[in-house]
Protein backbone atom coordinates (compact mmCIF):
# COMPACT_ATOMS: atom_id res chain seq x y z
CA UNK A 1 105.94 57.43 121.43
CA UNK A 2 105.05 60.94 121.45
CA UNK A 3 105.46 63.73 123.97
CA UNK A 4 102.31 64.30 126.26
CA UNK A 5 100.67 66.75 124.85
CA UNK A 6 101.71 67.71 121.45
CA UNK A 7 98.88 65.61 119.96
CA UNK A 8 96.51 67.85 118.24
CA UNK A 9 97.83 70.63 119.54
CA UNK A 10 95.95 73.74 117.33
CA UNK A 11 97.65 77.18 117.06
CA UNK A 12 95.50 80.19 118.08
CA UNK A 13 94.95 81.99 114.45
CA UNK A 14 96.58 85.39 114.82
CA UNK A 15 94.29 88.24 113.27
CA UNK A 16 95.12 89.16 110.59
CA UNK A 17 95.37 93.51 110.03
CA UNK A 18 95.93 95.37 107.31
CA UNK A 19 99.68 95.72 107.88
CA UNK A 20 99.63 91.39 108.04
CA UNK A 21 97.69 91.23 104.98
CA UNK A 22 99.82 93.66 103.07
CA UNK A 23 102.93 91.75 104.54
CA UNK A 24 102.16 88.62 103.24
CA UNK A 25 100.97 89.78 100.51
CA UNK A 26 104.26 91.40 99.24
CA UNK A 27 106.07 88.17 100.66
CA UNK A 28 104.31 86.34 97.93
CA UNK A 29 105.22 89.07 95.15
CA UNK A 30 109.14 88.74 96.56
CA UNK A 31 108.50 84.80 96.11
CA UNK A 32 107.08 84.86 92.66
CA UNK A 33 110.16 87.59 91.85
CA UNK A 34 112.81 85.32 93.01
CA UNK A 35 110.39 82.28 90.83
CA UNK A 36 111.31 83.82 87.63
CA UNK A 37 114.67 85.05 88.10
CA UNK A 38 115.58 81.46 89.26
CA UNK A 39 113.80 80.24 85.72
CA UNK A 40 115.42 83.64 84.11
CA UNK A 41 119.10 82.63 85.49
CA UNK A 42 118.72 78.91 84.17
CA UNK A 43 117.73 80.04 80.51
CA UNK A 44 120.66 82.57 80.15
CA UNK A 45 122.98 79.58 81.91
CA UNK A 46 121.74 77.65 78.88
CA UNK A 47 122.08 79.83 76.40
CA UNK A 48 125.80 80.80 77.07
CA UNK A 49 126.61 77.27 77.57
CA UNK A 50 125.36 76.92 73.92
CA UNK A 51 127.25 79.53 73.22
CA UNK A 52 130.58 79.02 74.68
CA UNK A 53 130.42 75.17 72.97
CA UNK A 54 129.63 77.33 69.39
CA UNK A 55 132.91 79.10 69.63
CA UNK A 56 134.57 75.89 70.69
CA UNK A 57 133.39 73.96 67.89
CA UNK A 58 134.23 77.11 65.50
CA UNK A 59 137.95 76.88 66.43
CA UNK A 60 138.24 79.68 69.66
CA UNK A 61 140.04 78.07 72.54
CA UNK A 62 139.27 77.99 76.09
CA UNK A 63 141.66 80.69 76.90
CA UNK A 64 140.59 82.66 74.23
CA UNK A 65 136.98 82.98 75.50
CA UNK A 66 138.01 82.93 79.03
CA UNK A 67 140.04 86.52 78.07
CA UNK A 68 137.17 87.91 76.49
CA UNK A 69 135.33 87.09 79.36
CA UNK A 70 137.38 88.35 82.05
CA UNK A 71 137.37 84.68 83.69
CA UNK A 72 139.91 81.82 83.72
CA UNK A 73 140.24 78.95 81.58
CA UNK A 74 138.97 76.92 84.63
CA UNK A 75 136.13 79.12 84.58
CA UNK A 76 134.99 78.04 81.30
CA UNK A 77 135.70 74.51 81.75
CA UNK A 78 132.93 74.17 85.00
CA UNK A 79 130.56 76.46 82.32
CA UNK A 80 131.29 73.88 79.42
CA UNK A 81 130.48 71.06 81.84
């Protein structure tokens, strides 16, 4: 059942100015921004993962890193998992 009438209901297009078009148009460059630092934020999460398991393996505790860190031990148990 639907609700009388909502069936092809068509939205008037607004029209579209200058100020629209250069609105959007930096919405889109924001978007793209926020894109790559997502992608940006998940390499470097990567790469000191990589690098917090290195210093593990090498011999430094969790404590140890956590202190040169400035985080807690807990800290760098959530980064090691």
């Amino acid at each position: 059942m639907t609700t009388p009438g909502c069936q092809n209901v068509t939205m008037a297009k607004h029209p579209e100015s200058a100020a629209h078009q250069e609105a959007f148009r930096r919405l889109k460059e924001i978007r793209a921004e926020a894109l790559e630092h997502y992608r940006m934020a998940r390499v470097l999460h990567a790469q000191r993962q990589n690098m917090i398991h290195s210093l593990t393996e090498e011999g430094f505790s969790q404590a140890d890193i956590a202190r040169e860190l400035g985080v807690t031990r807990q800290a760098i148990q959530k980064m090691l998992a």
